[in-house]
Structure formats: structure tokens, C-alpha cells
C-alpha atoms as a PDB file:
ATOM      1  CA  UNK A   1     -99.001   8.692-116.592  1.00  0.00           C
ATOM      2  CA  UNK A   2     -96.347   8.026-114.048  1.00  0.00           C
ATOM      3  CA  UNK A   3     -98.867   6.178-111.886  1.00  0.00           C
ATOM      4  CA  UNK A   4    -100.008   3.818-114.509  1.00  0.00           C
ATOM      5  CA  UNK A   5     -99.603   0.747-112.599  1.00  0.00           C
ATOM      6  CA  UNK A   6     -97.819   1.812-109.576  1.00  0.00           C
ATOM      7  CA  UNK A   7     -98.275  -0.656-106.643  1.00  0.00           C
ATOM      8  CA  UNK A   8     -95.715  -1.369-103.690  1.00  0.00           C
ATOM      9  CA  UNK A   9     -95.053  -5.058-104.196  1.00  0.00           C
ATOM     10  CA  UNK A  10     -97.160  -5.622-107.292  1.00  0.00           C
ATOM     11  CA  UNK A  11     -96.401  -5.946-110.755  1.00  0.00           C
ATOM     12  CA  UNK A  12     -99.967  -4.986-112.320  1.00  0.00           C
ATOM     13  CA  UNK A  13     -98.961  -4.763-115.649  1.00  0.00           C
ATOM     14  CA  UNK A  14     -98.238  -8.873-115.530  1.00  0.00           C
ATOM     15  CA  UNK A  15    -101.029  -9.247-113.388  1.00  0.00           C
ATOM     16  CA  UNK A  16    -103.417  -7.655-115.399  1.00  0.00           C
ATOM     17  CA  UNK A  17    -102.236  -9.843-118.366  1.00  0.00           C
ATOM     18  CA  UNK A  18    -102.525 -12.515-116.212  1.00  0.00           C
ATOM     19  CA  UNK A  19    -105.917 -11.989-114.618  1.00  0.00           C
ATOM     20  CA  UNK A  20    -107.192 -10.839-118.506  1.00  0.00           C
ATOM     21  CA  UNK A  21    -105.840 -14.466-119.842  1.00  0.00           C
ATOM     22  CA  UNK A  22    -108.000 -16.266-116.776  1.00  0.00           C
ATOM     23  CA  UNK A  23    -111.006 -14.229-118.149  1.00  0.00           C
ATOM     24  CA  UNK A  24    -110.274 -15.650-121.839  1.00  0.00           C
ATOM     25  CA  UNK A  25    -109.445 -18.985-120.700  1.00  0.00           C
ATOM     26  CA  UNK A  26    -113.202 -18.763-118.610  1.00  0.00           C
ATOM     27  CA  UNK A  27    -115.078 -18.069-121.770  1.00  0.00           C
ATOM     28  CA  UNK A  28    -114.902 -14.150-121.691  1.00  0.00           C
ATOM     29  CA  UNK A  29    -114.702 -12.877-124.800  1.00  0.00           C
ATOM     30  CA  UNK A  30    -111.729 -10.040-124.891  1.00  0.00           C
ATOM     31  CA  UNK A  31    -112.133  -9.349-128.642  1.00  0.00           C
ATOM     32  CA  UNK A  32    -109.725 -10.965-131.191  1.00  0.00           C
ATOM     33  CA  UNK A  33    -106.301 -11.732-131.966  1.00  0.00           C
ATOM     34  CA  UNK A  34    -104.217  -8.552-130.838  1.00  0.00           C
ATOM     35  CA  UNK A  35    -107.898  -6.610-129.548  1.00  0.00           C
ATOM     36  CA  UNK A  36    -105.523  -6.895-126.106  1.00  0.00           C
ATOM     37  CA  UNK A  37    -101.996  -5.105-126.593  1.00  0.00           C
ATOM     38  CA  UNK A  38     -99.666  -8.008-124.862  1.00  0.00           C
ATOM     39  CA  UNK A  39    -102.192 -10.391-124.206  1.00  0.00           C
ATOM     40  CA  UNK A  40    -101.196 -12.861-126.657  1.00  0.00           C
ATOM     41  CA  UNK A  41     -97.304 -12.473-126.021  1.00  0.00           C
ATOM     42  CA  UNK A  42     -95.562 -15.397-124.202  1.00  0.00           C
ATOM     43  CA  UNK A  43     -93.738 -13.392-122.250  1.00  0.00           C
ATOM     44  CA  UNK A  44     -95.510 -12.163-119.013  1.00  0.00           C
ATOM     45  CA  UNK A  45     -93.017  -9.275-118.683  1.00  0.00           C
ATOM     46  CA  UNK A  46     -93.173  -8.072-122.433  1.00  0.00           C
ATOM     47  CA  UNK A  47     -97.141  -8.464-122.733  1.00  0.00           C
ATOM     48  CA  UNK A  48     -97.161  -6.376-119.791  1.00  0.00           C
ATOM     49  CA  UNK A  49     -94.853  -3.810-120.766  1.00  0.00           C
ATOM     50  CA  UNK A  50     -96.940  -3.684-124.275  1.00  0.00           C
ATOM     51  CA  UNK A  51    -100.641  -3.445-122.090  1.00  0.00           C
ATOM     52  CA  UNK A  52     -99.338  -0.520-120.167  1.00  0.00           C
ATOM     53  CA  UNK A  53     -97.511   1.268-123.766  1.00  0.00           C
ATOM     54  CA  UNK A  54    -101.146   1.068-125.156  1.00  0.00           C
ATOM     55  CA  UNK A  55    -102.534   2.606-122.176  1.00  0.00           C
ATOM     56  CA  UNK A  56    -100.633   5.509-122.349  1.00  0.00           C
ATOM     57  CA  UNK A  57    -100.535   5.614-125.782  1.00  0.00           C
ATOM     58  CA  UNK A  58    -104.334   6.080-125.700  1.00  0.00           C
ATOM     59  CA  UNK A  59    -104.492   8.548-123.581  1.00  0.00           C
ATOM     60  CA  UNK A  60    -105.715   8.395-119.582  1.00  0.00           C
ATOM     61  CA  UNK A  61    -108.165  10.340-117.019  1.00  0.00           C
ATOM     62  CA  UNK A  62    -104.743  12.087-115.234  1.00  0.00           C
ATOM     63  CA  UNK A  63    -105.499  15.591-114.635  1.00  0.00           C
ATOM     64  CA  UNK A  64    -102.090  16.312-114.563  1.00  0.00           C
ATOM     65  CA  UNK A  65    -102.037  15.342-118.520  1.00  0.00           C
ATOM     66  CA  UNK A  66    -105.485  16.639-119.415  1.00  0.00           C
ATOM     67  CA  UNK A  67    -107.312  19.566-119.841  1.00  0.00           C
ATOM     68  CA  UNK A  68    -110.429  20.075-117.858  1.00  0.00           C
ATOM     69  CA  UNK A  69    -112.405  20.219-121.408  1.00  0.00           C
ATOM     70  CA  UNK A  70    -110.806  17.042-122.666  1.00  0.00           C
ATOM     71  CA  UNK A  71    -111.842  15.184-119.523  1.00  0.00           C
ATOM     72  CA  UNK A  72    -115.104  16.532-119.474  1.00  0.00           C
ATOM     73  CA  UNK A  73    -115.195  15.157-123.358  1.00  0.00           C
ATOM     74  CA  UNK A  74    -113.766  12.318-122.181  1.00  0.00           C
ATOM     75  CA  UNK A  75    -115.786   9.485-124.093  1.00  0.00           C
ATOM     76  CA  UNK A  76    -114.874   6.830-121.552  1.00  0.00           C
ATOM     77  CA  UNK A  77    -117.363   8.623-119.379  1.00  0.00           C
ATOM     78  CA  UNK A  78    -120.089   6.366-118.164  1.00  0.00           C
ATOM     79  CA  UNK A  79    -122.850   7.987-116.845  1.00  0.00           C
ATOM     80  CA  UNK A  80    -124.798   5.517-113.551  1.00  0.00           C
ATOM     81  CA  UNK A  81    -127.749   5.531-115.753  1.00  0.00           C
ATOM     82  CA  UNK A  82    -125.394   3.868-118.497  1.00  0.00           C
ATOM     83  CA  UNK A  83    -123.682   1.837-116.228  1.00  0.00           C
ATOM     84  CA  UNK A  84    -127.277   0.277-114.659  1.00  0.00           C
ATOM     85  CA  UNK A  85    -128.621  -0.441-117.961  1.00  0.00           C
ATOM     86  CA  UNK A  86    -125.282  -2.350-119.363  1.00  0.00           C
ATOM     87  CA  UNK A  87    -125.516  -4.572-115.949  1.00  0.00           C
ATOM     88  CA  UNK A  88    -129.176  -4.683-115.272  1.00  0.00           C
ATOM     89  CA  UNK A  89    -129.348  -8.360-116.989  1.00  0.00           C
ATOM     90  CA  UNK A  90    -126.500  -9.790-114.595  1.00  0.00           C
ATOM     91  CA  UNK A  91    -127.449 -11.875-111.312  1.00  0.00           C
ATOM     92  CA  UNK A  92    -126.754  -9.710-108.308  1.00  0.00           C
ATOM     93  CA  UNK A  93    -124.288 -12.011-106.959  1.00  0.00           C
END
């Protein structure tokens, strides 16, 4: 959990809010009102702050945190099979 985020020179907490609004503004649909933790704050810094709370909050892949049954549980896995299917309709480029 200490790594959440960690970049020399980068605040990716902000930047993911930032890049995430972009993807709204495009047309990508991120889920409702709040479906985002910080996205709809209007303060860069606080929706950030809240993105990377939720993160935690839910839980994470860190080793160090985790048991080697609860990542093998984990039900973020995606297998390549799943993965292909889910993106098999996009154009390759």
C-alpha cells in the first residue's frame, strides 16, 4: 500500500483524476454520480487523495498485504482468455 501511486515527479493520484475526467468528457462512460471516489470533486488534490483512500480501502494485489490464498482468490483476476474475449470487438489500432 505504500506504493500506491508512487512516481518521482508525478502526482498520479491528480493525474489519474485528471486523465479519468478526459475519458468522461470523451464519451466514456465511468458509471454514475460518485461510481469514481474523487472524480466529481473540484478539487484536483482532494479527488485525488479520495481515488487513492478507495483504493486502499478496497484492498490491492501487494504481496506484502496479502496472503498467497487471497491473491490467488483474487476476483480481479483476468484470465488472457477473458481478457481476448472482452476486447475482441475493438479495432486493432
Amino acid at each position: 500500500h505504500a506504493r500506491i501511486g508512487n512516481a518521482v515527479g508525478l502526482d498520479t493520484p491528480v493525474s489519474t483524476i485528471r486523465l479519468l475526467r478526459r475519458l468522461r468528457d470523451a464519451g466514456y462512460d465511468l458509471g454514475g454520480p460518485g461510481a469514481v471516489p474523487g472524480l466529481d470533486e473540484a478539487d484536483d488534490t482532494v479527488a485525488g487523495d479520495a481515488l487513492i483512500h478507495a483504493l486502499i480501502a478496497a484492498g490491492g494485489q501487494d504481496e506484502e498485504w496479502l496472503t498467497s490464498g487471497q491473491l490467488t482468490d483474487a476476483h480481479v483476476r483476468v484470465t488472457p482468455e477473458q481478457y481476448a474475449a472482452w476486447t475482441a470487438h475493438l479495432p486493432a489500432a
